[in-house]
N, C-alpha and C. Protein backbone atom coordinates (compact mmCIF):
# COMPACT_ATOMS: atom_id res chain seq x y z
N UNK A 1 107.19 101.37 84.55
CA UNK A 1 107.35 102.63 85.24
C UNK A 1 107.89 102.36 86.64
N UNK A 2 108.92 103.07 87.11
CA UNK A 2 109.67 102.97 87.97
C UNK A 2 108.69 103.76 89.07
N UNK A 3 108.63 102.97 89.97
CA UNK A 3 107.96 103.84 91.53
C UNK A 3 109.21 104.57 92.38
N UNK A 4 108.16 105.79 93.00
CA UNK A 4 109.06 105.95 94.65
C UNK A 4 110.24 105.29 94.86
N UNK A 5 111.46 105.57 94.87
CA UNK A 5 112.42 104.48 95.56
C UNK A 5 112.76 104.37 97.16
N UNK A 6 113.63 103.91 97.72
CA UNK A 6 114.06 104.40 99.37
C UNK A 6 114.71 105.66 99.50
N UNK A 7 115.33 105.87 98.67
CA UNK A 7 116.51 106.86 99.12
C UNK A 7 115.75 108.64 98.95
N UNK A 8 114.48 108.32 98.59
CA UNK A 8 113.55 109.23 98.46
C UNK A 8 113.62 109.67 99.85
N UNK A 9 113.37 111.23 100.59
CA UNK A 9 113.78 111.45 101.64
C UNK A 9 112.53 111.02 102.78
N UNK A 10 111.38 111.15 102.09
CA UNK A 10 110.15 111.23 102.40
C UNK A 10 109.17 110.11 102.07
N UNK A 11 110.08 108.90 101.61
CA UNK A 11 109.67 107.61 100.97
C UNK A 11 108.55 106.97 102.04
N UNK A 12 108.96 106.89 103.50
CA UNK A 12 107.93 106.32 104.56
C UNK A 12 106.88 107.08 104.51
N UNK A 13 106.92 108.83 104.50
CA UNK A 13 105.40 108.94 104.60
C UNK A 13 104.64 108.50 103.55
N UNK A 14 105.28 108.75 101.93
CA UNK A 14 104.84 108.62 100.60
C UNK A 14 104.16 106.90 100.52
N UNK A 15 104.88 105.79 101.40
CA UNK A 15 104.19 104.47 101.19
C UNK A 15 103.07 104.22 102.22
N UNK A 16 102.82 104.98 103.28
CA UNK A 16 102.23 105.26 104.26
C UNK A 16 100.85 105.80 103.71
N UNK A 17 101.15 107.08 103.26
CA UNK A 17 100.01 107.67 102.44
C UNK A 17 99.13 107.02 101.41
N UNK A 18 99.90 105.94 100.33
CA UNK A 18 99.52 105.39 99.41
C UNK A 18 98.83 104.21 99.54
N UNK A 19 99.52 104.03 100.83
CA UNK A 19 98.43 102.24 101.62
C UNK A 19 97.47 102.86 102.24
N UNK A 20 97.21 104.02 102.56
CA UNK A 20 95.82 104.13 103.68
C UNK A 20 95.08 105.15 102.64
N UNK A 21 95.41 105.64 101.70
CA UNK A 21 94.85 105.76 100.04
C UNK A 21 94.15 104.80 99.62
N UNK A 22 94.91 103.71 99.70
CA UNK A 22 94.45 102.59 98.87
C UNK A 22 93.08 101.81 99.66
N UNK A 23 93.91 101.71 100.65
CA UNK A 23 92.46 101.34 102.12
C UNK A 23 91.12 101.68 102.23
N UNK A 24 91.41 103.54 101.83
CA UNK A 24 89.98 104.20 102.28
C UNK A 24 88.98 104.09 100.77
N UNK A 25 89.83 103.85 99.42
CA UNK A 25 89.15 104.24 98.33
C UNK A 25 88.17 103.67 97.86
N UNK A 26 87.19 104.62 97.19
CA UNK A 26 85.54 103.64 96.84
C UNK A 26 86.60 102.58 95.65
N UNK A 27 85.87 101.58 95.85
CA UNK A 27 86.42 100.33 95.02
C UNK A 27 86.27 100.65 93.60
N UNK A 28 85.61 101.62 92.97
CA UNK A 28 85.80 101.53 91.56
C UNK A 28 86.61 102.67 91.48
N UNK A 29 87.62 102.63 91.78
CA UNK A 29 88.84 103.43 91.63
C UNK A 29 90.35 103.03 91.01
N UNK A 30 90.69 102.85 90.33
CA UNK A 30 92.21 102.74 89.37
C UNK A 30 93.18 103.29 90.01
N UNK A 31 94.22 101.77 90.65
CA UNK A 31 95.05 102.63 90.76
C UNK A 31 96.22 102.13 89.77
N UNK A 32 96.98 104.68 89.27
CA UNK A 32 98.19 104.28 88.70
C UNK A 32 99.52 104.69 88.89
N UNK A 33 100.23 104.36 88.45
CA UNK A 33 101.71 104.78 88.54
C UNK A 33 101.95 105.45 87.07
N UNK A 34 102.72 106.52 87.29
CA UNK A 34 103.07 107.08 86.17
C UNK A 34 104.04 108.60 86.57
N UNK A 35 104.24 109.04 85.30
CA UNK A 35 104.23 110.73 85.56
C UNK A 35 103.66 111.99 85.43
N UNK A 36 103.97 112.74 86.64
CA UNK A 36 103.16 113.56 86.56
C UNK A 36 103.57 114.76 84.95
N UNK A 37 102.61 115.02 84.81
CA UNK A 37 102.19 115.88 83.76
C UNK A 37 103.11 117.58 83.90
N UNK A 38 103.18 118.31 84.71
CA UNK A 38 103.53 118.83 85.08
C UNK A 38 105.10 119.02 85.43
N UNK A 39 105.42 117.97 86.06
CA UNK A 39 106.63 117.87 87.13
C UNK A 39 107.33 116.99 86.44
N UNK A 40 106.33 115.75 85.70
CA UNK A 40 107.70 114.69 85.34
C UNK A 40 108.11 113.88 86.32
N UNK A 41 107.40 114.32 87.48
CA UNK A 41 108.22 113.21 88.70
C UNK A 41 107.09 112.01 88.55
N UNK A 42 107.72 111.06 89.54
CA UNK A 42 106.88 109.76 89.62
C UNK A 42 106.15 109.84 90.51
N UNK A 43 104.49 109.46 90.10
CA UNK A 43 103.28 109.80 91.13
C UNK A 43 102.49 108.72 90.77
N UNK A 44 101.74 108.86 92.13
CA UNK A 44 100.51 107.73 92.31
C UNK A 44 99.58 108.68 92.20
N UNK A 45 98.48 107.53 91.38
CA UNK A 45 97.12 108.71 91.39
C UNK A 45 96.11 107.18 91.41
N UNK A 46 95.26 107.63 92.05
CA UNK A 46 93.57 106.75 91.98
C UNK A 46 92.40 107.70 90.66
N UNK A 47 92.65 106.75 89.58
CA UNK A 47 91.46 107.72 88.90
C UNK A 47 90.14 106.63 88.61
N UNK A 48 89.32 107.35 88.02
CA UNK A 48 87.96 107.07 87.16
C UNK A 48 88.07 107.50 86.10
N UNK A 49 87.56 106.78 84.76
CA UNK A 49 87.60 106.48 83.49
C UNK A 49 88.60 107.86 83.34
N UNK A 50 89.60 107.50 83.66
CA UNK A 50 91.12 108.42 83.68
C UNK A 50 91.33 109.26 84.15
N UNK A 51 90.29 110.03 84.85
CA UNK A 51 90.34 111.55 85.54
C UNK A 51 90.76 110.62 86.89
N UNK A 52 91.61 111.92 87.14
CA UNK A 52 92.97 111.58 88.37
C UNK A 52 91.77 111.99 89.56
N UNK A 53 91.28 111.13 90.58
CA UNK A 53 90.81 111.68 91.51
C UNK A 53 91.44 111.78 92.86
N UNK A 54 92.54 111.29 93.44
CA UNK A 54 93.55 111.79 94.10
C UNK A 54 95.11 111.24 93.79
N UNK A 55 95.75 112.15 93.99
CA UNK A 55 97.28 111.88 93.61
C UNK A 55 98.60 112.18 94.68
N UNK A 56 99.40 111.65 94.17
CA UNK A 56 101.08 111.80 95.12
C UNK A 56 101.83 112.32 94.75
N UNK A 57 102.63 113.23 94.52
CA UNK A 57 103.59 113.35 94.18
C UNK A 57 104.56 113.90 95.11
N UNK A 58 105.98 113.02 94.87
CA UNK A 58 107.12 112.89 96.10
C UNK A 58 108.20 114.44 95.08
N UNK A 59 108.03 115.59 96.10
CA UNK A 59 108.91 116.73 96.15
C UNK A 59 109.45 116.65 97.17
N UNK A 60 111.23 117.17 96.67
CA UNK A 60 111.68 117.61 97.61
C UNK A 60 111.70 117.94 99.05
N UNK A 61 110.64 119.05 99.31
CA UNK A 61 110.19 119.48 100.68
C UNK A 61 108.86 118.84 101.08
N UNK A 62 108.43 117.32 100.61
CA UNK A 62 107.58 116.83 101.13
C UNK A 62 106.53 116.10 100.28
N UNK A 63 105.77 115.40 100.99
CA UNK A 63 104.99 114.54 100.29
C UNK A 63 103.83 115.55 99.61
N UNK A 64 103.67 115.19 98.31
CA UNK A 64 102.04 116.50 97.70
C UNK A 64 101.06 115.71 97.62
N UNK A 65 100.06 115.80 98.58
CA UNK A 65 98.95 115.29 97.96
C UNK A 65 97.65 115.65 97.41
N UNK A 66 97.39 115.72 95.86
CA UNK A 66 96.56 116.39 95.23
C UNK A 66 95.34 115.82 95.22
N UNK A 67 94.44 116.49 95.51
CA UNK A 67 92.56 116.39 95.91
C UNK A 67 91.91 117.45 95.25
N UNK A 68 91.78 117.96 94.10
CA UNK A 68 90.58 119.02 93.78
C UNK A 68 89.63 119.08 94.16
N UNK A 69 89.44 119.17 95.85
CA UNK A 69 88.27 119.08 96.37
C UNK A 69 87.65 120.47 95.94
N UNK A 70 88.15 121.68 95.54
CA UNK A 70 87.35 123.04 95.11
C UNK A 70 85.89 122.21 93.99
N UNK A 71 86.55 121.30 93.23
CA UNK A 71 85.55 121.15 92.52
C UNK A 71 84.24 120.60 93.07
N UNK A 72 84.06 120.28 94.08
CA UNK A 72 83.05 119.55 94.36
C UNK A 72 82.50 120.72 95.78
N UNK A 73 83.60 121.87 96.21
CA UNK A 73 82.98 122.53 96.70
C UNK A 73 81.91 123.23 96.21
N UNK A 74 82.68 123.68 95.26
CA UNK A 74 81.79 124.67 94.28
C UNK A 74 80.35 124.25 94.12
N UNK A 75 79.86 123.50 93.98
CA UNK A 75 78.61 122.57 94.09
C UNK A 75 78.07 122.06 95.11
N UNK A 76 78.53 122.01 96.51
CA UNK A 76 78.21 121.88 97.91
C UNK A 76 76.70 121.35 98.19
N UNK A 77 76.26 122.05 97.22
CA UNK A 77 74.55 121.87 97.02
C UNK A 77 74.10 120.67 96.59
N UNK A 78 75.14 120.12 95.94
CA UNK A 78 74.37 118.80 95.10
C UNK A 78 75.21 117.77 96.09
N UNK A 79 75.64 117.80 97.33
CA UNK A 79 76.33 116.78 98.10
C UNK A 79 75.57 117.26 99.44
N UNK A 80 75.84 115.92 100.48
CA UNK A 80 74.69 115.53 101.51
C UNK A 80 75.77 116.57 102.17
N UNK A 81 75.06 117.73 103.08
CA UNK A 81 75.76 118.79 103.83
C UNK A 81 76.47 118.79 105.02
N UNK A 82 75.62 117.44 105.72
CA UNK A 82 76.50 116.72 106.80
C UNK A 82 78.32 116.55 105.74
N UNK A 83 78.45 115.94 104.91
CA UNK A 83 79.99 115.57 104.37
C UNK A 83 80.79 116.82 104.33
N UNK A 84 79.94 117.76 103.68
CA UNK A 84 80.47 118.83 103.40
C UNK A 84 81.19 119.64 104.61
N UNK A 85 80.49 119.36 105.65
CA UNK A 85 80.93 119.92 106.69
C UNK A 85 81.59 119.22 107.41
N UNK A 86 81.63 117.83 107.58
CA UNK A 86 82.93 117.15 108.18
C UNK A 86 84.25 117.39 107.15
N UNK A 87 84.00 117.62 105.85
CA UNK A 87 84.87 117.55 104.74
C UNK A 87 85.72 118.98 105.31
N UNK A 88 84.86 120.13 105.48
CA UNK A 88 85.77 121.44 106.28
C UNK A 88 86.25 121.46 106.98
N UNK A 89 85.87 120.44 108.15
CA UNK A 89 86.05 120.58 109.67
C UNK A 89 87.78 119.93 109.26
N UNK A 90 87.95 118.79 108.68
CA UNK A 90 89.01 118.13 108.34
C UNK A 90 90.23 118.92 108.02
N UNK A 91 89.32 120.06 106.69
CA UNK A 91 90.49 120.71 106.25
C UNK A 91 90.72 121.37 107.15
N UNK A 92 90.23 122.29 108.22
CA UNK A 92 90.63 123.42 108.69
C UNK A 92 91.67 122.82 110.02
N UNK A 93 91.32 121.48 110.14
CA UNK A 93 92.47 120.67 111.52
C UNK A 93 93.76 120.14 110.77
N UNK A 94 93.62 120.08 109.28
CA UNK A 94 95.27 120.03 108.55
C UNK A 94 96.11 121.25 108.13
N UNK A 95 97.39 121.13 107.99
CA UNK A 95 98.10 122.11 107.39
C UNK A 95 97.98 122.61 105.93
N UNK A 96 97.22 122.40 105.54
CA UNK A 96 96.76 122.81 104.20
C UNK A 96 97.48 124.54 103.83
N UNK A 97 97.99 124.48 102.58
CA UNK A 97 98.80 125.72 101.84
C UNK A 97 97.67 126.71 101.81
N UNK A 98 98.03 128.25 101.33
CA UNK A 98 96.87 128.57 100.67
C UNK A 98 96.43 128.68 99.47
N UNK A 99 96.80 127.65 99.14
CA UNK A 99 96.35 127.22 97.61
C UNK A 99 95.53 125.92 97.73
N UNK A 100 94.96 125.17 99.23
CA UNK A 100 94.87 124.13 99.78
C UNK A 100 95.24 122.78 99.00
N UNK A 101 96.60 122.70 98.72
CA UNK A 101 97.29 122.09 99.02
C UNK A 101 97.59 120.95 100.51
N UNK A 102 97.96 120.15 100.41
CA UNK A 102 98.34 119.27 101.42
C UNK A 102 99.65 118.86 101.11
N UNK A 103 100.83 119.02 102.01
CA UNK A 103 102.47 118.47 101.79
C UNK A 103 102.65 118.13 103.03
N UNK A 104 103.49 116.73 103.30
CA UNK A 104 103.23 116.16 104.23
C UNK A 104 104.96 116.37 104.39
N UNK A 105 105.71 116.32 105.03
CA UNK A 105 106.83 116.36 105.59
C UNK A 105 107.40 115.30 106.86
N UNK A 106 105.95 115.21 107.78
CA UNK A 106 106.13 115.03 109.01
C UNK A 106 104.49 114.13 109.53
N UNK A 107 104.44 113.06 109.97
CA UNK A 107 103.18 112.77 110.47
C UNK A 107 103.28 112.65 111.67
N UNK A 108 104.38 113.71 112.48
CA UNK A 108 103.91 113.79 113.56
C UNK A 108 102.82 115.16 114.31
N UNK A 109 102.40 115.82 113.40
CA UNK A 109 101.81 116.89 113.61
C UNK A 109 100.20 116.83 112.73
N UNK A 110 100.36 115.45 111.82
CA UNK A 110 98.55 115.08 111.43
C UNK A 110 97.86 114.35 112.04
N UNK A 111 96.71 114.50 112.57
CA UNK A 111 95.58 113.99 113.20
C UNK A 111 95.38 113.36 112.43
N UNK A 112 95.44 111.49 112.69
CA UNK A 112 95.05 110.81 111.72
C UNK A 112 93.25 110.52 111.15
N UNK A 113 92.60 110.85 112.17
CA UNK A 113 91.31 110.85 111.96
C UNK A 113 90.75 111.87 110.87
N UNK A 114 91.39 113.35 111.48
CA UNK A 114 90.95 113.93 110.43
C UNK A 114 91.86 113.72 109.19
N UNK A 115 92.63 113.28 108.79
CA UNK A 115 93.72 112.61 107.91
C UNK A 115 92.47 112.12 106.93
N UNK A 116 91.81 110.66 107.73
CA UNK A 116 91.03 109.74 107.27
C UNK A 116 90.12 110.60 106.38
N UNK A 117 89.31 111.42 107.54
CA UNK A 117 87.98 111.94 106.89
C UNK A 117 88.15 113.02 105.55
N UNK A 118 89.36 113.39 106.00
CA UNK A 118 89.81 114.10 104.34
C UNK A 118 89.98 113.36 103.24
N UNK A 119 90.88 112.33 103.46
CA UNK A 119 90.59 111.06 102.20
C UNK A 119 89.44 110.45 101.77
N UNK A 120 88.96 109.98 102.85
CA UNK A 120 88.17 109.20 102.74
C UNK A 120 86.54 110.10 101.69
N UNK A 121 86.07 111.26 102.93
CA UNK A 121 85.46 111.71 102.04
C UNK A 121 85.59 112.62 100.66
N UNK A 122 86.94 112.93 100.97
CA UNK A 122 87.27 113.98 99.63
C UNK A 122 87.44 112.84 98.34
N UNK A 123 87.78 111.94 98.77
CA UNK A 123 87.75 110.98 97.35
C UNK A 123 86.06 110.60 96.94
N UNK A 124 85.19 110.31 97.77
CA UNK A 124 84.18 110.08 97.66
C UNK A 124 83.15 111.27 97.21
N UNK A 125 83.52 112.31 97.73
CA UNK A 125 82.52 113.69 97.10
C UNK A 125 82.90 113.84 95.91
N UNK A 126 84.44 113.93 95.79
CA UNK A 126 85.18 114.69 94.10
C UNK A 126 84.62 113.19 92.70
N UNK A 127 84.57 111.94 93.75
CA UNK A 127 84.26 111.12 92.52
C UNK A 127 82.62 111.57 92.26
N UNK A 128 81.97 111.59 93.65
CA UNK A 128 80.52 112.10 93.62
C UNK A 128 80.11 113.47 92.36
N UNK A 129 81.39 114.09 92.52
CA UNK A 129 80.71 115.12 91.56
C UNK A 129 81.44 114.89 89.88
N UNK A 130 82.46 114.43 89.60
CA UNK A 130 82.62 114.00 88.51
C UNK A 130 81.38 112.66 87.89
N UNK A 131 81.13 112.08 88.42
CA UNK A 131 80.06 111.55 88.39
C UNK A 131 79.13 112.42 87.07
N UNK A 132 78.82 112.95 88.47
CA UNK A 132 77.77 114.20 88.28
C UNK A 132 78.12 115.11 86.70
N UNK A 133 78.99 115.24 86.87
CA UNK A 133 79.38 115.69 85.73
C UNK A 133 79.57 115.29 84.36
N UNK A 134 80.08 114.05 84.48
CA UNK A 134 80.03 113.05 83.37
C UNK A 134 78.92 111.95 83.33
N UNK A 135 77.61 112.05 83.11
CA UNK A 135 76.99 110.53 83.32
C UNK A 135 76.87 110.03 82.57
N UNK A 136 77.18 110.46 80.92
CA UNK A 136 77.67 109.19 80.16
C UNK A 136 78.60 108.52 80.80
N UNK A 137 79.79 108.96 81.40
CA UNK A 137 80.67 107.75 81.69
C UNK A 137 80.10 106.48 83.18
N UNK A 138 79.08 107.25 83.55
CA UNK A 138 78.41 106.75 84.90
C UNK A 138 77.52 105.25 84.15
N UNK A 139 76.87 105.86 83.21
CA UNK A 139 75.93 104.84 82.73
C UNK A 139 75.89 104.11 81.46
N UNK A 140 77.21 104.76 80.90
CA UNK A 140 77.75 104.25 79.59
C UNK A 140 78.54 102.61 79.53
């Protein structure tokens, strides 16, 4: 499977994103290359026993980076509330769509801290609640 190339317009933020991805992620995390399902384009994703828990995909108008953090909102209750609330504070200091979405275009307008704490913990709650959700695969 062919990765990202250069001539991609948005290739620096897309290898940028994918190394400090790779940096922040809990260690039992997979990473793959492939295509997306959807789009057909070529994306990076970090999963657990195959569920995609964050992903890349290089569009046109910018880097996408996919986090189903709704899922682990929705449940807020079963995660330590301190996260939950740095986990907001994060989103509400990024440009997030309103579909909260994240498309990166430009890193001169992201706060890399809150950058971090969005990765960092949104990968860690969403695996926290798939977890949760699956514990045959937790203890299987």
């Amino acid at each position: 499977m062919q990765e990202v190339g250069p001539s991609y317009r948005f290739h620096d933020i897309y290898v940028w994103l994918r190394e400090k991805i790779l940096f922040l992620a809990p260690p039992d995390l997979e990473p793959v290359v492939g295509l997306t399902v959807n789009y057909g384009r070529p994306d990076f994703r970090l999963q657990w026993h195959g569920i995609r828990i964050i992903g890349l995909i290089p569009f046109p108008k910018g880097v996408s980076l996919l986090l189903e953090f709704s899922k682990f909102l929705e449940h807020e209750d079963a995660h330590p509330s301190e996260d939950i609330d740095r986990f907001e504070d994060a989103c509400g200091a990024l440009p997030l769509y309103k579909n909260r979405l994240l498309v990166l275009r430009s890193l001169d307008d992201i706060d890399e801290d809150y950058l971090d704490t969005y990765l960092s913990l949104g990968m860690r709650l969403l695996l926290a609640e798939i977890q949760r959700r699956h514990p045959k695969l937790t203890n299987g």
